[in-house]
PDB file of N, CA and C in Angstrom:
ATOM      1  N   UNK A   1      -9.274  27.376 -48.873  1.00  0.00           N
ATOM      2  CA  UNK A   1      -8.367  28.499 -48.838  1.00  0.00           C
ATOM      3  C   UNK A   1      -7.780  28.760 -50.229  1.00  0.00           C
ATOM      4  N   UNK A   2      -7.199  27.930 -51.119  1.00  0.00           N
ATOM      5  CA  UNK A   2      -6.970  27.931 -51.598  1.00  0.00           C
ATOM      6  C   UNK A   2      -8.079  28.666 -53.246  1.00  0.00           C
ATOM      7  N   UNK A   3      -9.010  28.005 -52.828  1.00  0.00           N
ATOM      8  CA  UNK A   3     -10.054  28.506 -53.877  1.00  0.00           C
ATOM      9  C   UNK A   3     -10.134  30.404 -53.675  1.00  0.00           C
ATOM     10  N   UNK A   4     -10.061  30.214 -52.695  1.00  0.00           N
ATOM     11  CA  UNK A   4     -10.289  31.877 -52.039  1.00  0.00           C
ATOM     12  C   UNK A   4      -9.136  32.958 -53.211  1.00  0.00           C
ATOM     13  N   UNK A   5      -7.728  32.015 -52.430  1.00  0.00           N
ATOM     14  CA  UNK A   5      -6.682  33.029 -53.325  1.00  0.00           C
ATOM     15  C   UNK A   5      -7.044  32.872 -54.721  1.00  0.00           C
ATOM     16  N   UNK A   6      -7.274  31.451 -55.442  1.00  0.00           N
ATOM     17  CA  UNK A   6      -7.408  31.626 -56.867  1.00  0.00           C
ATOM     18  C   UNK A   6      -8.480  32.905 -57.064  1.00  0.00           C
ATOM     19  N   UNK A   7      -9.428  32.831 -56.489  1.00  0.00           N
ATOM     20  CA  UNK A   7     -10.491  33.915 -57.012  1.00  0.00           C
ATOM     21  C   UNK A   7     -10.636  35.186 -56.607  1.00  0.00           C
ATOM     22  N   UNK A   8      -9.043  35.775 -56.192  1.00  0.00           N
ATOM     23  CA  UNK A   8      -8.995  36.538 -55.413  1.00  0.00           C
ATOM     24  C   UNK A   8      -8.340  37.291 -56.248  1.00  0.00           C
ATOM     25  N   UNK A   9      -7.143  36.006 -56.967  1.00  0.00           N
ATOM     26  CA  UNK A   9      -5.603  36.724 -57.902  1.00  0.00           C
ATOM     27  C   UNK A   9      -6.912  36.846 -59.521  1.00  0.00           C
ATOM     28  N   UNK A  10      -7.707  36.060 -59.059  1.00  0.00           N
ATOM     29  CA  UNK A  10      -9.151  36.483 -60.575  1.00  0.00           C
ATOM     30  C   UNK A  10      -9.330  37.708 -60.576  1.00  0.00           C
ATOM     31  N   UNK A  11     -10.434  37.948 -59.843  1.00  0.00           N
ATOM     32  CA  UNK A  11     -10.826  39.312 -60.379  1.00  0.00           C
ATOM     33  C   UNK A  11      -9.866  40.325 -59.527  1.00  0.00           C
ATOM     34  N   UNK A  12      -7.974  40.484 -59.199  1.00  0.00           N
ATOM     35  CA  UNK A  12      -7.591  41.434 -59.137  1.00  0.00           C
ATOM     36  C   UNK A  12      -6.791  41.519 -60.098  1.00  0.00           C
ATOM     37  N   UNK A  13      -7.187  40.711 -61.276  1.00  0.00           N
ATOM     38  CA  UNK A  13      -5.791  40.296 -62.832  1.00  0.00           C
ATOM     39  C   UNK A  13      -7.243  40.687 -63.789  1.00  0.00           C
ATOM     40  N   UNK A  14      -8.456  41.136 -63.313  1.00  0.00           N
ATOM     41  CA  UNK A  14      -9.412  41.166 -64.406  1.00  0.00           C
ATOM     42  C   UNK A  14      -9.302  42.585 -64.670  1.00  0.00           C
ATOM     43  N   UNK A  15      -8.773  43.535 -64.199  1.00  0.00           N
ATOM     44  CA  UNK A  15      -8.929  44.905 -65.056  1.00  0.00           C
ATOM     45  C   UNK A  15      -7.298  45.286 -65.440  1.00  0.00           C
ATOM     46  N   UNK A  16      -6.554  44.362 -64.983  1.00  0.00           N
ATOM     47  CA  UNK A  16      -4.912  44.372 -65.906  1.00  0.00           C
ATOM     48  C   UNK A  16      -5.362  43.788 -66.810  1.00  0.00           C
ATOM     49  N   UNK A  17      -5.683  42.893 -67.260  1.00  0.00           N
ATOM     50  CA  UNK A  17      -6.016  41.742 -68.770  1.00  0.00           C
ATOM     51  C   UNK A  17      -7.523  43.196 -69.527  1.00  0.00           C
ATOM     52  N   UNK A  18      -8.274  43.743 -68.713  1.00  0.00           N
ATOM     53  CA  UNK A  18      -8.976  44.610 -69.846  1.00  0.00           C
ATOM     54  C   UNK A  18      -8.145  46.017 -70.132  1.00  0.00           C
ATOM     55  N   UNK A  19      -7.263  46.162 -69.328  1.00  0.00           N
ATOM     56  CA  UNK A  19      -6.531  47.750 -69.911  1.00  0.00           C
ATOM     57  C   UNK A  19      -5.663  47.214 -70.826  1.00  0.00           C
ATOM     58  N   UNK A  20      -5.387  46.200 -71.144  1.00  0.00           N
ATOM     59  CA  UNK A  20      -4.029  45.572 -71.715  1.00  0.00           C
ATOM     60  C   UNK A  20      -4.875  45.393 -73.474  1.00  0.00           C
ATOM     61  N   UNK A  21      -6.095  45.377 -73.403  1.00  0.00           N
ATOM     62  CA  UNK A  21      -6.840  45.267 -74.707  1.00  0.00           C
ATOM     63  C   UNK A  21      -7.047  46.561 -75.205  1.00  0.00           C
ATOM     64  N   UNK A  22      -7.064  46.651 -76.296  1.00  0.00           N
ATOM     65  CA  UNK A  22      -6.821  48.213 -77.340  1.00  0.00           C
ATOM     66  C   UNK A  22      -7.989  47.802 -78.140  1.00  0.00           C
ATOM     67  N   UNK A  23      -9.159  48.765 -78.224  1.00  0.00           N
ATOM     68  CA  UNK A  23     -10.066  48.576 -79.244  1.00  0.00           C
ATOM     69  C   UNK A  23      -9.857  49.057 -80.091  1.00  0.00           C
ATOM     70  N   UNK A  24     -10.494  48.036 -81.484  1.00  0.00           N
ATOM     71  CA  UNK A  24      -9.661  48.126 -82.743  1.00  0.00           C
ATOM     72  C   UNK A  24     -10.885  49.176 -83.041  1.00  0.00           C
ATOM     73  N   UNK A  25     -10.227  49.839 -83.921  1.00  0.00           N
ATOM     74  CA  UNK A  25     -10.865  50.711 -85.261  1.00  0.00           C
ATOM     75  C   UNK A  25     -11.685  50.076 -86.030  1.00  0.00           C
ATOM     76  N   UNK A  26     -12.750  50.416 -86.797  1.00  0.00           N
ATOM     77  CA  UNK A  26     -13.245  50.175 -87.568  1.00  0.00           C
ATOM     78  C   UNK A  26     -12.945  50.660 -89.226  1.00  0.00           C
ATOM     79  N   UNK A  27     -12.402  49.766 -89.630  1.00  0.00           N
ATOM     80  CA  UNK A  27     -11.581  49.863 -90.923  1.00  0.00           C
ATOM     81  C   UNK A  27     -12.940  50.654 -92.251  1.00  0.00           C
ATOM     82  N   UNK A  28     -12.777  51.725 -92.813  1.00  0.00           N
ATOM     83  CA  UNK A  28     -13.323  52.423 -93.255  1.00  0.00           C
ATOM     84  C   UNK A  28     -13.709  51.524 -94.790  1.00  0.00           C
ATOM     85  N   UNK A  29     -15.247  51.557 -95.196  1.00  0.00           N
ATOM     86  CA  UNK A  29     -15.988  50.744 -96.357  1.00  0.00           C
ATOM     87  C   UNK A  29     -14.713  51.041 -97.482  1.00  0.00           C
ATOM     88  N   UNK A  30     -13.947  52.159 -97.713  1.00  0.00           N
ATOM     89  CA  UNK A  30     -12.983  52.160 -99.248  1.00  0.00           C
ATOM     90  C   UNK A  30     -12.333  51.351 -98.770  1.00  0.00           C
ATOM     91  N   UNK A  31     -11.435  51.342 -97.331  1.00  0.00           N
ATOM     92  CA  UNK A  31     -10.119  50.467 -96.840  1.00  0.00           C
ATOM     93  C   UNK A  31     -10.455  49.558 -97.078  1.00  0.00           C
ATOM     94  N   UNK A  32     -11.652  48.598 -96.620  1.00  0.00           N
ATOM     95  CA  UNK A  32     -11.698  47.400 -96.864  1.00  0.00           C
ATOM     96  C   UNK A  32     -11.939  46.883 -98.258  1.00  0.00           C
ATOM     97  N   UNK A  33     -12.492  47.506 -98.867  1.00  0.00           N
ATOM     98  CA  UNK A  33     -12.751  47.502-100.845  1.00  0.00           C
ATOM     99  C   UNK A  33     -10.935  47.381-101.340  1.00  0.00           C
ATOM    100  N   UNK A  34     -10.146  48.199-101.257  1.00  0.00           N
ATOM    101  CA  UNK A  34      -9.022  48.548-101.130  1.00  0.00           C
ATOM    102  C   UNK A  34      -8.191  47.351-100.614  1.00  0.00           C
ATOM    103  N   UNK A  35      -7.990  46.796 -99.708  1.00  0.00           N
ATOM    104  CA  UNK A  35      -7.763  45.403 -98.984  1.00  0.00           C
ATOM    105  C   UNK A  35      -8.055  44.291-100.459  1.00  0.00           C
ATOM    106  N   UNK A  36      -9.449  44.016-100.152  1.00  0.00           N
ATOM    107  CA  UNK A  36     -10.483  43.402-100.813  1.00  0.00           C
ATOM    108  C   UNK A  36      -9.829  43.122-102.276  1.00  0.00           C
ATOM    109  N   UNK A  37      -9.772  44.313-102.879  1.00  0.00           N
ATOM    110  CA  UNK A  37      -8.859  44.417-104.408  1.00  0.00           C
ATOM    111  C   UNK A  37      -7.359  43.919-104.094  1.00  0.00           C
ATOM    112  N   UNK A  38      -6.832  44.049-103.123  1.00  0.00           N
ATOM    113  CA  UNK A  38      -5.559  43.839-103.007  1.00  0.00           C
ATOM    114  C   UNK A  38      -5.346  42.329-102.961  1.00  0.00           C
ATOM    115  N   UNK A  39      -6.228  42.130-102.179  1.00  0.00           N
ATOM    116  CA  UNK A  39      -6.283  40.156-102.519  1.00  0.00           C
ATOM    117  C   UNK A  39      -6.334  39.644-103.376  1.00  0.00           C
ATOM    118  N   UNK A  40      -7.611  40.361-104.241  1.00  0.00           N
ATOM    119  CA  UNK A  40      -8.031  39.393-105.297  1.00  0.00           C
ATOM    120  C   UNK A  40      -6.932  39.779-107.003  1.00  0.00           C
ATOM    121  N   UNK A  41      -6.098  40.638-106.524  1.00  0.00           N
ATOM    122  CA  UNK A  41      -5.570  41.341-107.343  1.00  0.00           C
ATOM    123  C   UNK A  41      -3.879  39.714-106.726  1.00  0.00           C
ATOM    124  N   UNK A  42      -4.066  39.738-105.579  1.00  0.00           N
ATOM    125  CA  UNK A  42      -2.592  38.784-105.271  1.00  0.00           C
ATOM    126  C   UNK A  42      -3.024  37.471-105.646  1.00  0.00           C
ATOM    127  N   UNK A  43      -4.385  37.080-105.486  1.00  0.00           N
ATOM    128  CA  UNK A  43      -4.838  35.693-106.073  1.00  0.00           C
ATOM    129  C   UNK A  43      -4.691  35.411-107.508  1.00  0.00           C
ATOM    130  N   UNK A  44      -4.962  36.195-108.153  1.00  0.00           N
ATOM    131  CA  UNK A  44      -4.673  35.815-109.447  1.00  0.00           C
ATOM    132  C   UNK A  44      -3.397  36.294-109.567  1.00  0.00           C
ATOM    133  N   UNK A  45      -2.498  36.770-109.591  1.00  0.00           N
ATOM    134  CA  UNK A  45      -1.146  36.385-109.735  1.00  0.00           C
ATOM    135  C   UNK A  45      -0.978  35.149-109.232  1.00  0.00           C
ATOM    136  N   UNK A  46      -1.538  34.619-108.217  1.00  0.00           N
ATOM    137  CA  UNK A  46      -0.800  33.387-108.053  1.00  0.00           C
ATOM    138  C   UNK A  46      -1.649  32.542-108.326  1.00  0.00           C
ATOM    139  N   UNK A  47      -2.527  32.942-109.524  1.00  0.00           N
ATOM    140  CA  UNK A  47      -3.175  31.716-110.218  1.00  0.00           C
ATOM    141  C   UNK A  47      -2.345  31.221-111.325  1.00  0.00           C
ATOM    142  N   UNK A  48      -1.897  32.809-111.581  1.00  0.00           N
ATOM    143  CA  UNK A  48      -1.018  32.770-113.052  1.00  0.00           C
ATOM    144  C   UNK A  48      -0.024  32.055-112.999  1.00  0.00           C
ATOM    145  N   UNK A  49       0.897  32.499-111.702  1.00  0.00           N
ATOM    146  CA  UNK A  49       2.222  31.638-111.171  1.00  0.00           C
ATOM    147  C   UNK A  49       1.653  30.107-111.274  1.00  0.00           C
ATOM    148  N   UNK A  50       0.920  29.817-110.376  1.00  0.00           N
ATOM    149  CA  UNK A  50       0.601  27.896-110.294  1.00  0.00           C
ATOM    150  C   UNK A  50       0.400  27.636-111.908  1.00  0.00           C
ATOM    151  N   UNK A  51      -0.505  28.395-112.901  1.00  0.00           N
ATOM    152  CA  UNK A  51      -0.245  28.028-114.145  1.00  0.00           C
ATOM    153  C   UNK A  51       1.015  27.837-114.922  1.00  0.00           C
ATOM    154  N   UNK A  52       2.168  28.798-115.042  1.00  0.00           N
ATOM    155  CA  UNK A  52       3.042  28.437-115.784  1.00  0.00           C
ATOM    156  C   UNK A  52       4.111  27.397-114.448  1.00  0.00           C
ATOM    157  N   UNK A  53       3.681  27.352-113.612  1.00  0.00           N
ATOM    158  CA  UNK A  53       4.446  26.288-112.825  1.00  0.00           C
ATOM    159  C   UNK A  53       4.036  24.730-113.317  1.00  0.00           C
ATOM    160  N   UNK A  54       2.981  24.614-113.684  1.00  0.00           N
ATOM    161  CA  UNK A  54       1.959  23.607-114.049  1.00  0.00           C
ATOM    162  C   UNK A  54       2.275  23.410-115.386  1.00  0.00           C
ATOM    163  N   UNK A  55       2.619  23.961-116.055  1.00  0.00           N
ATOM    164  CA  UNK A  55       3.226  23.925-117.484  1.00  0.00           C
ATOM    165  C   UNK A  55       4.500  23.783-117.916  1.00  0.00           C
ATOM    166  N   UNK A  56       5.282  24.091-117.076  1.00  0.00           N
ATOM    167  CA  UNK A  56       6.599  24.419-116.545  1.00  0.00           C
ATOM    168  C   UNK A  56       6.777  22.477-116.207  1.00  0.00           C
ATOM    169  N   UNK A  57       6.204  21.771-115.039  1.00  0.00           N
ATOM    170  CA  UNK A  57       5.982  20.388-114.369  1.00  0.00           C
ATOM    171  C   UNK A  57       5.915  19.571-116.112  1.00  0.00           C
ATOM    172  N   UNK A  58       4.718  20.384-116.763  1.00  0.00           N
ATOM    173  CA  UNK A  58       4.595  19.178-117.744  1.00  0.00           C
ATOM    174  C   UNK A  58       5.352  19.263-118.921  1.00  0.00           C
ATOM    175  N   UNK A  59       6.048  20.288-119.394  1.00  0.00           N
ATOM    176  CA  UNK A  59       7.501  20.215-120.014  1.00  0.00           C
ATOM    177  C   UNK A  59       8.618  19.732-120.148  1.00  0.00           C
ATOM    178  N   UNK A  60       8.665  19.354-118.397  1.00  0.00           N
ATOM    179  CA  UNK A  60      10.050  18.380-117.685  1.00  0.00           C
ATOM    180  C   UNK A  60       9.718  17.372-117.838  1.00  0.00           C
ATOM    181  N   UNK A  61       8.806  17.388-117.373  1.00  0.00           N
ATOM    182  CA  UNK A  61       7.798  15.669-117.228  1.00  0.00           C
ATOM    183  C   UNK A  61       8.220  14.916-119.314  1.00  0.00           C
ATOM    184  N   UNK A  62       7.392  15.381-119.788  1.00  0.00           N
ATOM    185  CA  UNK A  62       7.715  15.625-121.464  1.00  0.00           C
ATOM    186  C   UNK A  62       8.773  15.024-121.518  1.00  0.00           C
ATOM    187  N   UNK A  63       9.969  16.136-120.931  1.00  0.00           N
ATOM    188  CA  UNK A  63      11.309  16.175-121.854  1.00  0.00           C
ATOM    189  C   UNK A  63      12.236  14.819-121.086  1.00  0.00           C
ATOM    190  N   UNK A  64      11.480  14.760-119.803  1.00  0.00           N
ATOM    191  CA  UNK A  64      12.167  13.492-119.225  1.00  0.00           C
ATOM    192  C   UNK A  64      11.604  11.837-119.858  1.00  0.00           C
ATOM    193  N   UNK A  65      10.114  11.950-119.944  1.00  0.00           N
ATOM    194  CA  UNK A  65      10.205  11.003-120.881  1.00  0.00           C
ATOM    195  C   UNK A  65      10.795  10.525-122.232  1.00  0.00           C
ATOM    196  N   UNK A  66      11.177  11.514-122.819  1.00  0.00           N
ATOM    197  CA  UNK A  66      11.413  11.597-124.149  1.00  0.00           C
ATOM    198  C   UNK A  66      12.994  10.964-123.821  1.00  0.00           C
ATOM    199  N   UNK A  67      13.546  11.513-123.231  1.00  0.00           N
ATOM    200  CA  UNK A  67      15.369  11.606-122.582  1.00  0.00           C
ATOM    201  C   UNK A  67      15.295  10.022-121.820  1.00  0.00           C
ATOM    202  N   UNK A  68      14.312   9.088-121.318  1.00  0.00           N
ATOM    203  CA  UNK A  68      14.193   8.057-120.828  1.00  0.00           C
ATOM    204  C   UNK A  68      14.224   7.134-122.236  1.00  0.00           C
ATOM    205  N   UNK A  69      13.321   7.341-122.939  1.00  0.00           N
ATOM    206  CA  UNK A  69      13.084   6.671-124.286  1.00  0.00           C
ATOM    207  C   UNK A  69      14.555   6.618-125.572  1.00  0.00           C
ATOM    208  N   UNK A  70      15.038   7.702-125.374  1.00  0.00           N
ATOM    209  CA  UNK A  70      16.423   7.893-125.573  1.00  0.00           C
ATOM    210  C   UNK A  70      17.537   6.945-125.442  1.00  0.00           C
ATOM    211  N   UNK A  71      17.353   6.883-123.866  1.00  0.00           N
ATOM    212  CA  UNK A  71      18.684   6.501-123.501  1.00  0.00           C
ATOM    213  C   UNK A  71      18.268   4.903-123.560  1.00  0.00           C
ATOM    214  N   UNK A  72      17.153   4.466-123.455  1.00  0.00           N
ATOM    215  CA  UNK A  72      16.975   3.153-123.719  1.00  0.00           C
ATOM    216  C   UNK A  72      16.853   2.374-124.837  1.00  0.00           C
ATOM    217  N   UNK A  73      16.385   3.453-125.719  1.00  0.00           N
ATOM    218  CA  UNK A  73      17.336   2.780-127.745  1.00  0.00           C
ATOM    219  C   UNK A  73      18.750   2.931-127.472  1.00  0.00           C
ATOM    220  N   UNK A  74      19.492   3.880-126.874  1.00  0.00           N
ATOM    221  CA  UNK A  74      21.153   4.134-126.472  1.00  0.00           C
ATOM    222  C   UNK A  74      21.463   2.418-125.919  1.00  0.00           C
ATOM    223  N   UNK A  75      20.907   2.019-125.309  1.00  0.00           N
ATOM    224  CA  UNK A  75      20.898   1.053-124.729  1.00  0.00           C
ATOM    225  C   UNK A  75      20.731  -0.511-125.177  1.00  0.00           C
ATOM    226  N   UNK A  76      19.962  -0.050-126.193  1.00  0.00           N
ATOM    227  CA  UNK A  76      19.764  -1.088-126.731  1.00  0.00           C
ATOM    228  C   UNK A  76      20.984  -1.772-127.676  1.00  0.00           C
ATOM    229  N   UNK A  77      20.866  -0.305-128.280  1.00  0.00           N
ATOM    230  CA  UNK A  77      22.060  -0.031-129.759  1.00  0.00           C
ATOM    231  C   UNK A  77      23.117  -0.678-128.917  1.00  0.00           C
ATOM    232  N   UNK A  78      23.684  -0.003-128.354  1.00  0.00           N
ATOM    233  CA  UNK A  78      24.982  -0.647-127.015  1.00  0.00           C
ATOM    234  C   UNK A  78      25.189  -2.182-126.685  1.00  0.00           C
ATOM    235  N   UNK A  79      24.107  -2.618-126.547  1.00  0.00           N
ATOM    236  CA  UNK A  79      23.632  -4.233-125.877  1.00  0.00           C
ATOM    237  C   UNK A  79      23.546  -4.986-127.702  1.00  0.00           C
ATOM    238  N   UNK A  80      23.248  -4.493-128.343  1.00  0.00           N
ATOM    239  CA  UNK A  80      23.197  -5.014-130.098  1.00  0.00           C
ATOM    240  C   UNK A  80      24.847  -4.838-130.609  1.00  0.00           C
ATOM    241  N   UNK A  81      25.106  -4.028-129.707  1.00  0.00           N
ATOM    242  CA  UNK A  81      26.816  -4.174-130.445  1.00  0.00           C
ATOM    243  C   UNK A  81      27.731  -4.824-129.632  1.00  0.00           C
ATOM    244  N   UNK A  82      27.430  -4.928-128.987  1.00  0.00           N
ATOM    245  CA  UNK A  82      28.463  -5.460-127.861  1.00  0.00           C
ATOM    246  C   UNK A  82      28.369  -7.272-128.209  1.00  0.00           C
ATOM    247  N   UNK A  83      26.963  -7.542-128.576  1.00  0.00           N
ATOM    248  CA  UNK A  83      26.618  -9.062-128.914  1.00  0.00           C
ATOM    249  C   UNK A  83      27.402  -9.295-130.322  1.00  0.00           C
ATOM    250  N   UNK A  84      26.963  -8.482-131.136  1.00  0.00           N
ATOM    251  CA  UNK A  84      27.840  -8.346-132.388  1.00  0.00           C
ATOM    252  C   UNK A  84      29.559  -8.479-132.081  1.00  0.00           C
ATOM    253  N   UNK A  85      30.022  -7.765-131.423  1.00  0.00           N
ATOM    254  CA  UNK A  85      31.723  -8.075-131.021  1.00  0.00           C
ATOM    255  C   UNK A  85      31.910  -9.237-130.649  1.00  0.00           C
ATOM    256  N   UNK A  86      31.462  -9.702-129.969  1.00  0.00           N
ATOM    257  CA  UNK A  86      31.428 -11.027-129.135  1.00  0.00           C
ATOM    258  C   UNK A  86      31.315 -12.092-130.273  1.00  0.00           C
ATOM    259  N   UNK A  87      30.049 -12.010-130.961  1.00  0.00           N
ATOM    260  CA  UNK A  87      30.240 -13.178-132.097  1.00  0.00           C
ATOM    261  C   UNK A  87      30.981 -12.964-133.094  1.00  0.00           C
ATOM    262  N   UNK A  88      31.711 -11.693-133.155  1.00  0.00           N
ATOM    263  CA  UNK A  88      32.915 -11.423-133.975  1.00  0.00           C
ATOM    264  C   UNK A  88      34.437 -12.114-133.523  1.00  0.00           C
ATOM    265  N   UNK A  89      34.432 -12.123-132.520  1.00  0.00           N
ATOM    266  CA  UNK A  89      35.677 -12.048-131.533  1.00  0.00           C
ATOM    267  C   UNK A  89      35.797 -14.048-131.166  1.00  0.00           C
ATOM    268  N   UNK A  90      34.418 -14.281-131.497  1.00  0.00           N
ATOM    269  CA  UNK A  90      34.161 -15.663-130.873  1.00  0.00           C
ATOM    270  C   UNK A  90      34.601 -16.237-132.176  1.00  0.00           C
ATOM    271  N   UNK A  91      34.753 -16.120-133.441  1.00  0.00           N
ATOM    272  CA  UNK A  91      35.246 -17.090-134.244  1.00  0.00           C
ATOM    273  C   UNK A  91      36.258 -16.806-134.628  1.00  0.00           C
TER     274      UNK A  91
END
């Protein structure tokens, strides 16, 4: 019985589910050229973007090493004087 109703509520839901579909258009050979350019026209902008982003990464990268190397002569200098006071202070 049950099989009955399933295949019953089937094909009386099969021509609601095909009126409910809209056939598409066929997008005209310029539109899609047109499209087509529009992509490849957005891809390379965002080739360009990932490039100076990529350049942009290795600048920081750069300037953070450099600013690491820095602060660890800072560090040093600091740790060389502080020993210096100490054997000043100690006699």
């Amino acid at each position: 019985m049950r099989c009955r109703v399933a295949a019953w509520v089937l094909f009386a839901c099969a021509p609601l589910a095909a009126a409910g579909e809209r056939p598409q258009a066929t997008p005209s050979p310029a539109a899609e050229q047109a499209k087509l350019d529009k992509l490849r026209a957005h891809e390379k902008n965002e080739g360009t973007r990932v490039e100076q982003l990529r350049k942009q990464v290795d600048s920081l990268e750069s300037n953070s090493q450099a600013t690491s190397r820095e602060i660890e002569e800072r560090d040093r200098k600091i740790a060389e004087l502080r020993r210096q006071l100490e054997a000043s202070q100690g006699k």
